[in-house]
Structure formats: structure tokens, C-alpha cells
N, C-alpha and C. Protein backbone atom coordinates (compact mmCIF):
# COMPACT_ATOMS: atom_id res chain seq x y z
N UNK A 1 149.61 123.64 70.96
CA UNK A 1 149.55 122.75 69.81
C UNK A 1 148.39 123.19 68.92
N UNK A 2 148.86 122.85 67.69
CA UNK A 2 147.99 123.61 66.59
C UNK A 2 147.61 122.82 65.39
N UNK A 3 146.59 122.29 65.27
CA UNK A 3 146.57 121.41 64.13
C UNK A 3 146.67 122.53 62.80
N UNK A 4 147.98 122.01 62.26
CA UNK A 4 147.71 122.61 60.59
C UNK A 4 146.98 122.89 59.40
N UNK A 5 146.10 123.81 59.18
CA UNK A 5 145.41 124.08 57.95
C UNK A 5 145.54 122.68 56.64
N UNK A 6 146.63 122.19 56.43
CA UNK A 6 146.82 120.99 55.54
C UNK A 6 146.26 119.87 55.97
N UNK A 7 146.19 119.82 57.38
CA UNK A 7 145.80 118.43 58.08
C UNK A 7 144.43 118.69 58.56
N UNK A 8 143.93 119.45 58.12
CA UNK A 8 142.61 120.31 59.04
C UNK A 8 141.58 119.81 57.03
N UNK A 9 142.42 119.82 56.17
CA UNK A 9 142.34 120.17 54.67
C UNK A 9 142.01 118.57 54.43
N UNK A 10 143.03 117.89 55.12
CA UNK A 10 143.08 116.34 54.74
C UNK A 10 141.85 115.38 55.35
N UNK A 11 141.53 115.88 56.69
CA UNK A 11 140.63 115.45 57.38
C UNK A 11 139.43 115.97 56.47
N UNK A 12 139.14 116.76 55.79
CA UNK A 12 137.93 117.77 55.07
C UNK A 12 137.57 116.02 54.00
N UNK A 13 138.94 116.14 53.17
CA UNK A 13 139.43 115.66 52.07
C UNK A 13 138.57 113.94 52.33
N UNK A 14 139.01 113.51 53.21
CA UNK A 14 138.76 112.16 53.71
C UNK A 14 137.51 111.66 54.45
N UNK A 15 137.02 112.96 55.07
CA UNK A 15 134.87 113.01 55.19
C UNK A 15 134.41 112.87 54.02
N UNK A 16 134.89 113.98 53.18
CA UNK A 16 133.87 113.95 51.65
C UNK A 16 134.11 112.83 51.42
N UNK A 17 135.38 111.84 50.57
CA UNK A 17 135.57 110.90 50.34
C UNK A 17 134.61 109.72 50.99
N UNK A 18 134.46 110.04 52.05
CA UNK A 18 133.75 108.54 52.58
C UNK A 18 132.04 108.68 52.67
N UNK A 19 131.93 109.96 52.07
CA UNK A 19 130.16 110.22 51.82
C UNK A 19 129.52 110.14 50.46
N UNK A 20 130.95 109.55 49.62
CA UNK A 20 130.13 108.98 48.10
C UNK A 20 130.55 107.65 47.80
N UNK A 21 129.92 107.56 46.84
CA UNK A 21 129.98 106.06 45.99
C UNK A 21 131.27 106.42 44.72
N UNK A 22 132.03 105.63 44.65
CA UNK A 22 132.89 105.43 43.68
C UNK A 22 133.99 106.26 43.55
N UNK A 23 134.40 106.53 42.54
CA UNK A 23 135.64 107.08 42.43
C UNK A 23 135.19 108.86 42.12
N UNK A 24 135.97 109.62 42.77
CA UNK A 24 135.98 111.27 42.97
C UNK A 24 137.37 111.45 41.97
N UNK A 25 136.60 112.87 41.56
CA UNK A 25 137.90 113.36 40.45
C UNK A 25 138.42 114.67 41.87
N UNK A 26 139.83 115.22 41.33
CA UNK A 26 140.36 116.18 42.45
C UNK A 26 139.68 117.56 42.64
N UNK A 27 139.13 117.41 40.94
CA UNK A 27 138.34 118.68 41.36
C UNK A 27 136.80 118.76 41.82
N UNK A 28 136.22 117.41 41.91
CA UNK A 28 135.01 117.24 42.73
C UNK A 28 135.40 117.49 44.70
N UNK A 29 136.71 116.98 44.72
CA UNK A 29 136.88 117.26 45.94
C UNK A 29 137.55 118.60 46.34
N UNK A 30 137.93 119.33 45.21
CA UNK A 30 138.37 120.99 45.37
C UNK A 30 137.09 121.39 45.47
N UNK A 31 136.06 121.13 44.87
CA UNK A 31 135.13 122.37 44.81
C UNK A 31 133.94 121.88 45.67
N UNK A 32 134.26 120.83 46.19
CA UNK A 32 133.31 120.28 47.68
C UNK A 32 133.83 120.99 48.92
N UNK A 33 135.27 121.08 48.84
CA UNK A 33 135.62 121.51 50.07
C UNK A 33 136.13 123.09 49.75
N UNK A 34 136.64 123.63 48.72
CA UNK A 34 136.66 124.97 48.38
C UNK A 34 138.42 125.27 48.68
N UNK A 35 138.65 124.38 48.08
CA UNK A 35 140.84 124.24 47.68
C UNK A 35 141.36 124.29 46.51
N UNK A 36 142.09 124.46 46.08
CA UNK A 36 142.76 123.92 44.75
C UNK A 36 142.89 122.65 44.54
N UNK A 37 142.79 122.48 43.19
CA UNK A 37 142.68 121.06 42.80
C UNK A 37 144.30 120.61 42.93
N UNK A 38 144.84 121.54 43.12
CA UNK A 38 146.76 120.92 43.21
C UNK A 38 146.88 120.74 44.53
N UNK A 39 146.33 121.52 45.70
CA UNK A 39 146.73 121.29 46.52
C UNK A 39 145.50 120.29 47.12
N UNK A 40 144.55 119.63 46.57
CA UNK A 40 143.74 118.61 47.15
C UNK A 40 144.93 117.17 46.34
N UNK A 41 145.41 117.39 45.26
CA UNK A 41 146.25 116.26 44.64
C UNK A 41 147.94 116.42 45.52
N UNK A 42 148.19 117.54 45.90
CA UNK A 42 149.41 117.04 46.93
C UNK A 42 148.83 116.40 48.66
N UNK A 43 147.61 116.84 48.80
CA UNK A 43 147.10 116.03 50.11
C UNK A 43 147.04 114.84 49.71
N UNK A 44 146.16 114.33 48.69
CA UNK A 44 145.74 112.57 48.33
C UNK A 44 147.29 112.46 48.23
N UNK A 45 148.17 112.77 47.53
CA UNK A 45 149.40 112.17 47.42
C UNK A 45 150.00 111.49 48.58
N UNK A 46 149.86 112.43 49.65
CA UNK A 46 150.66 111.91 50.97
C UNK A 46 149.19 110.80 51.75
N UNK A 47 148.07 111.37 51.51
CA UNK A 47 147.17 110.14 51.87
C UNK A 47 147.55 108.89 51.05
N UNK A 48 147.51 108.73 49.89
CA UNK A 48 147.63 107.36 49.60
C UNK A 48 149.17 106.76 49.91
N UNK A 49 149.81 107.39 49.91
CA UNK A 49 150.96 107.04 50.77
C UNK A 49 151.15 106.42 51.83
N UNK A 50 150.04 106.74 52.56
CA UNK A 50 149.93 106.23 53.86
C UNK A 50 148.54 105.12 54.17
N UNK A 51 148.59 104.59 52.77
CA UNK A 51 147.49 103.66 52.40
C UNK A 51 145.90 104.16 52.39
N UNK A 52 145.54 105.60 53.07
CA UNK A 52 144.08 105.66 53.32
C UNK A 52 143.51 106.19 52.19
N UNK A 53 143.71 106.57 51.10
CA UNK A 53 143.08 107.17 49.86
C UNK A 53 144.03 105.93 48.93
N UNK A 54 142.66 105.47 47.96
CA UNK A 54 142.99 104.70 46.67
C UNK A 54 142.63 105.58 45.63
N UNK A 55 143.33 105.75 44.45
CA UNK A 55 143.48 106.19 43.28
C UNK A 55 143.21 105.23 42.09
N UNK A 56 142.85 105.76 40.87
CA UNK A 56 142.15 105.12 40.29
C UNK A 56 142.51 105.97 38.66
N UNK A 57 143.52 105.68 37.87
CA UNK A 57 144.23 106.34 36.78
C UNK A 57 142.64 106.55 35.59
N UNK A 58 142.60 107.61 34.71
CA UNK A 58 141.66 107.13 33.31
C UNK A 58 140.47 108.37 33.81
N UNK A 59 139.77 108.54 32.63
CA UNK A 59 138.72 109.48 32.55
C UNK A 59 138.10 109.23 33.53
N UNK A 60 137.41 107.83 33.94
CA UNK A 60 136.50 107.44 34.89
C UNK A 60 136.75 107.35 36.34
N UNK A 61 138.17 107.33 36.61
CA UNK A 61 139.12 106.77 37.85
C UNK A 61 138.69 108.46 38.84
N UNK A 62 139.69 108.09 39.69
CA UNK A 62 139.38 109.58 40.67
C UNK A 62 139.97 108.71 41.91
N UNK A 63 139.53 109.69 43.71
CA UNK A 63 139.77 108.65 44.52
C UNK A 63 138.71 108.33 45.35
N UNK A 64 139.39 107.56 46.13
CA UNK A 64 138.10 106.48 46.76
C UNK A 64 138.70 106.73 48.47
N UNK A 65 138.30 106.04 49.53
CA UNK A 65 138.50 105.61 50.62
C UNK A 65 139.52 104.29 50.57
N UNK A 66 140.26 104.02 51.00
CA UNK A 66 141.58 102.66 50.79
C UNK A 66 140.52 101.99 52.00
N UNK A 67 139.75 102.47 52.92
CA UNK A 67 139.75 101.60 54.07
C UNK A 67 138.52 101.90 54.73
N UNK A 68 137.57 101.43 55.26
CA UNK A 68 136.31 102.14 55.80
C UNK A 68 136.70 102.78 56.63
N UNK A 69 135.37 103.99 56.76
CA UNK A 69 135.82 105.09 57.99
C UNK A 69 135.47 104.62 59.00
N UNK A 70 135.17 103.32 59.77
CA UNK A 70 135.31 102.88 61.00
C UNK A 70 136.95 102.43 61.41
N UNK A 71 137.61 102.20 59.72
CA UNK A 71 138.90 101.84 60.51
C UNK A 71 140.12 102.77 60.29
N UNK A 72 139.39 103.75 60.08
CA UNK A 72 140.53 105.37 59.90
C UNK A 72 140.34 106.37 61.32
N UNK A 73 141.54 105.69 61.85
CA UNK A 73 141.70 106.57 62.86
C UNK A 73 141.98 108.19 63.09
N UNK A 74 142.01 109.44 63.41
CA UNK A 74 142.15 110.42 63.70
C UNK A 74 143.62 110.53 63.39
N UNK A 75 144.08 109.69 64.80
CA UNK A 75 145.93 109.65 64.49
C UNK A 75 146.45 109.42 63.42
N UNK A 76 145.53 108.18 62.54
CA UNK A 76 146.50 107.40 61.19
C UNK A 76 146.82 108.63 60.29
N UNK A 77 145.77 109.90 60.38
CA UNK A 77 145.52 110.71 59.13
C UNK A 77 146.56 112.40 59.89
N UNK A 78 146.44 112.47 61.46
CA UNK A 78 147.95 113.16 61.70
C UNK A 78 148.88 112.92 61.56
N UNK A 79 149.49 111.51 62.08
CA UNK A 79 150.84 111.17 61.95
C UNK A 79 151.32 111.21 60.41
N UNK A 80 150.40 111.29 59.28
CA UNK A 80 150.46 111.19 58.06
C UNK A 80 150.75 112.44 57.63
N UNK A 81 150.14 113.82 58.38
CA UNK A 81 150.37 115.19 57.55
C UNK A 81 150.84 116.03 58.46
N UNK A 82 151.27 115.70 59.85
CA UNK A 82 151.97 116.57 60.75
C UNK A 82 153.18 116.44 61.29
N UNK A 83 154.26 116.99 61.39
CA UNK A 83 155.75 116.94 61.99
C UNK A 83 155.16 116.29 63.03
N UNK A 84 154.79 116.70 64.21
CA UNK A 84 154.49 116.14 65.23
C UNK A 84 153.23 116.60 65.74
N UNK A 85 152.85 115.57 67.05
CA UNK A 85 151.36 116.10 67.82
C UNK A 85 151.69 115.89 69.24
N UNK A 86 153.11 116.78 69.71
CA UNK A 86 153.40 116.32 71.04
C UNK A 86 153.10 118.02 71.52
N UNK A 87 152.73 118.11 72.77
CA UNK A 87 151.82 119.38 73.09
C UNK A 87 152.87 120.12 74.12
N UNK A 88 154.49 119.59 74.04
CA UNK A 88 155.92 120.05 74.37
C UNK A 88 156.74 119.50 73.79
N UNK A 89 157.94 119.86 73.52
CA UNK A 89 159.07 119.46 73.28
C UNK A 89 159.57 118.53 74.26
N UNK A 90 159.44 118.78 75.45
CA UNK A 90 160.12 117.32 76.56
C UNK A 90 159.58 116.12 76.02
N UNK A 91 157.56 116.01 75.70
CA UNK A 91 157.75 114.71 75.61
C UNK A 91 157.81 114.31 74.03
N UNK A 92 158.54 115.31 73.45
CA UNK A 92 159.34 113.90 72.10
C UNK A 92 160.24 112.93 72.55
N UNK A 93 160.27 112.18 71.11
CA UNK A 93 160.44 110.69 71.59
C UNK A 93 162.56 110.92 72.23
N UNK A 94 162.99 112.01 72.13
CA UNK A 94 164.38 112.31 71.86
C UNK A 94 164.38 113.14 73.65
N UNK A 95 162.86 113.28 74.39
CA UNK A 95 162.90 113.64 75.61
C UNK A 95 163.83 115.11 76.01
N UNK A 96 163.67 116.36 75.14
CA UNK A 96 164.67 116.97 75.17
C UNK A 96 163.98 117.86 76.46
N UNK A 97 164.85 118.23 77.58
CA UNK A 97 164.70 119.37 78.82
C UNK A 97 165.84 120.18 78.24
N UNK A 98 164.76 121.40 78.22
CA UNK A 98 165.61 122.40 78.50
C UNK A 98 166.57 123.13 79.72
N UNK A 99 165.69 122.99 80.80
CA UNK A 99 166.34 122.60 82.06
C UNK A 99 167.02 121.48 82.71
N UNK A 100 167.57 120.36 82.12
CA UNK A 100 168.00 119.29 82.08
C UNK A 100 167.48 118.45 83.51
N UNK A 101 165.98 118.26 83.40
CA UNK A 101 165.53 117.91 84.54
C UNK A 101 164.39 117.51 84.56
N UNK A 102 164.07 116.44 83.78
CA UNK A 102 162.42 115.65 83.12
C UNK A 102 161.54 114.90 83.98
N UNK A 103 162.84 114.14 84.75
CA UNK A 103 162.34 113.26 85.80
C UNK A 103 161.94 113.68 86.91
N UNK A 104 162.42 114.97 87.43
CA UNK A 104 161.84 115.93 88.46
C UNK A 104 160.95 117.04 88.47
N UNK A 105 160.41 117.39 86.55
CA UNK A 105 159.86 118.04 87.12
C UNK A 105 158.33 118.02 87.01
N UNK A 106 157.69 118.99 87.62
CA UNK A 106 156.49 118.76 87.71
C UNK A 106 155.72 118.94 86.49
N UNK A 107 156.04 119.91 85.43
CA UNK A 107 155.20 120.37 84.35
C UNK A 107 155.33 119.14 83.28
N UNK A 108 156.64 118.47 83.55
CA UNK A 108 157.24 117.25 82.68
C UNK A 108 155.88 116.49 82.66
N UNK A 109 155.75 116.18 83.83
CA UNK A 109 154.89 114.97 84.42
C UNK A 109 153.18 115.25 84.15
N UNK A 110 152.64 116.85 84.42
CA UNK A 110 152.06 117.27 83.56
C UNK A 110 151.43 116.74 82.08
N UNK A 111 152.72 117.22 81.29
CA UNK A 111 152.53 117.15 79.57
C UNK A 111 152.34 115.90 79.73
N UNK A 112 153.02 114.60 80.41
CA UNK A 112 153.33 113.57 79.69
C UNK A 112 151.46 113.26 79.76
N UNK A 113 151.02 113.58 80.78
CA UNK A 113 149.59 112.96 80.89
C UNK A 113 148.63 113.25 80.22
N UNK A 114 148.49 114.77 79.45
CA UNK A 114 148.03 115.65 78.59
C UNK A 114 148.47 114.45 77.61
N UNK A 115 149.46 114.36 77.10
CA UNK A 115 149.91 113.99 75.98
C UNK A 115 148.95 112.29 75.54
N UNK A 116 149.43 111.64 76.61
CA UNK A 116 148.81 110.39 77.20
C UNK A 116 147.13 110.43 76.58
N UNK A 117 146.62 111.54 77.08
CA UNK A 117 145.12 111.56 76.79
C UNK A 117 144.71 112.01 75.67
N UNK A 118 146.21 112.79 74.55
CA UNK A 118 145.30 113.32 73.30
C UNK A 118 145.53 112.10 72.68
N UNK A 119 146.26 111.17 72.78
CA UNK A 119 147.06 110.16 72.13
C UNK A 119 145.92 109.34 72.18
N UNK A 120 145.26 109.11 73.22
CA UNK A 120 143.99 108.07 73.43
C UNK A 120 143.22 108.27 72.55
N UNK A 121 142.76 109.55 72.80
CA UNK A 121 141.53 110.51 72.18
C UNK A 121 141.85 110.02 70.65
N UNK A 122 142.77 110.61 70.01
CA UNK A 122 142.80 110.76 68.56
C UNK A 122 142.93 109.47 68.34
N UNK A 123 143.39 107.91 68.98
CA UNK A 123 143.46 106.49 68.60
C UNK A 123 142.26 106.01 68.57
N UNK A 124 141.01 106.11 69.62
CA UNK A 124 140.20 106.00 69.60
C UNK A 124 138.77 106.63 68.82
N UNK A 125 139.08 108.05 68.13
CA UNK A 125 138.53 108.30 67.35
C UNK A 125 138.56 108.03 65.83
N UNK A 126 137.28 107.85 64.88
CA UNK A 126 137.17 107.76 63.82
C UNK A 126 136.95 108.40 62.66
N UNK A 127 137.03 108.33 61.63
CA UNK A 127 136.01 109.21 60.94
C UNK A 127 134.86 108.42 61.30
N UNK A 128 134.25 107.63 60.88
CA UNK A 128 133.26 107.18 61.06
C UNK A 128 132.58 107.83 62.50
N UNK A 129 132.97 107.55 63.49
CA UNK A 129 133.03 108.68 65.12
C UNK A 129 132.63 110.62 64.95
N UNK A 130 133.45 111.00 63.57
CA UNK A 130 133.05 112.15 63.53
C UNK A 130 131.84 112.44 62.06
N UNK A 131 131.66 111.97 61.81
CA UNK A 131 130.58 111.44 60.76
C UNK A 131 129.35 111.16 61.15
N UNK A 132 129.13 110.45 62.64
CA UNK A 132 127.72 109.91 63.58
C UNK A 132 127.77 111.19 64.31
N UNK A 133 129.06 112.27 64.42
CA UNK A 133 128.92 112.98 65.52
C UNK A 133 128.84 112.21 67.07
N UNK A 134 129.84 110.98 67.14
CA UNK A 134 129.83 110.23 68.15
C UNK A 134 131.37 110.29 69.04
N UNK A 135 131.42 111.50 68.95
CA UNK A 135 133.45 111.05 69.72
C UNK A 135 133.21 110.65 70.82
N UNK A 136 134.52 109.70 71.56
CA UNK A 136 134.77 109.30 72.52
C UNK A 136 135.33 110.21 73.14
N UNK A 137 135.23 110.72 74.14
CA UNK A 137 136.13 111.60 74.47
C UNK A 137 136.96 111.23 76.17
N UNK A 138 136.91 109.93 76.32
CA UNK A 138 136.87 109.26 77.64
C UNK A 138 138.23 108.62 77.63
């Protein structure tokens, strides 16, 4: 499993955001984080979509944080910019074996617990968590 450069981009996108006051133009956050200003405005796009970036129309407008970074989870901001974060194909939610044999086998049982623990990990982490430099990792 591989976190994506876009979601690696969005997480960038959503630190800066929560280390100023007021409203950010796209290209304060292109040239903070070193992106294009189109492709920092197709990330906010799918962020505010998913409620965590507010926008703000007009010379003065730009974006903001929708939500403090104590209550922006890790997951809220994957499930937002990644197909998936399952670390096999068996444990999607559609349970596909290639060997037609999930319930028996051992590597099944494996992933599911792997899976179990990134799922924790990334629910329980924050920005705010990676901001103190405080992850949970328990």
C-alpha cells in the first residue's frame, strides 16, 4: 500500500492551511508547498467537498480550514483522495479471494488485522496529532 502523491499533496495542503489566520489564496498555498496553483485548486476542490476546506469567493476570499485540526482526522482526508486504503484486495468491502478461500486462510486473517490497526491508527490520528508531532500509534 502506497499513499498517493495527491493525498500526500492534500495532507501538505491542509497543515499549511491550519498554520494561518484567515483566508489563503491558491497560490499562497502553491508556493508554500511548491505545486501548481491548478493542481492545489483541483485538491481544495475535492477537500471542500468533503466539508474540510472552506472557500471564500472575491479579491480578499481564499481558503480556510472548514473544521479545527483536532477534529480532522487522517482517514477523513484519505477516504476523500484515495480509491482505497485496504493493504489487499481480500479485505475490500466486496471480500474478493482469489483462491476462493477467506475464511480459511491464514494470510486472510493476517491482512484483516493489519488492516484493523491502520484503520485505528489513521481514525485516531489528527492533524492537530501531526502538527504537536504527537501520533498515537497504539
Amino acid at each position: 500500500m502506497q499513499i498517493n502523491l495527491t493525498t500526500d499533496y492534500a495532507l501538505r495542503c491542509i497543515i499549511f492551511l491550519s498554520q494561518q489566520e484567515g483566508d489563503v489564496s491558491s497560490k499562497e498555498v502553491s508556493d508554500a508547498i511548491k505545486i501548481s496553483r491548478e493542481f492545489v485548486q483541483r485538491i481544495m476542490q475535492k477537500l471542500r467537498g468533503a466539508g474540510l476546506v472552506a472557500h471564500t469567493m472575491g479579491a480578499s476570499g481564499g481558503y480556510r480550514l472548514a473544521k479545527k485540526p483536532e477534529d480532522i482526522r487522517l482517514m477523513d482526508i484519505f477516504d476523500t483522495m484515495e480509491d482505497t486504503m485496504r493493504v489487499n484486495r481480500c479485505v475490500e468491502d466486496d471480500e474478493y479471494c482469489s483462491i476462493g478461500m477467506p475464511q480459511t486462510c491464514n494470510m486472510h486473517h493476517f491482512y484483516e488485522e493489519l488492516q484493523a490497526k491502520l484503520n485505528s491508527y489513521f481514525n485516531d490520528n489528527t492533524i492537530a496529532n501531526i502538527l504537536a508531532a504527537d501520533y498515537k500509534l497504539d
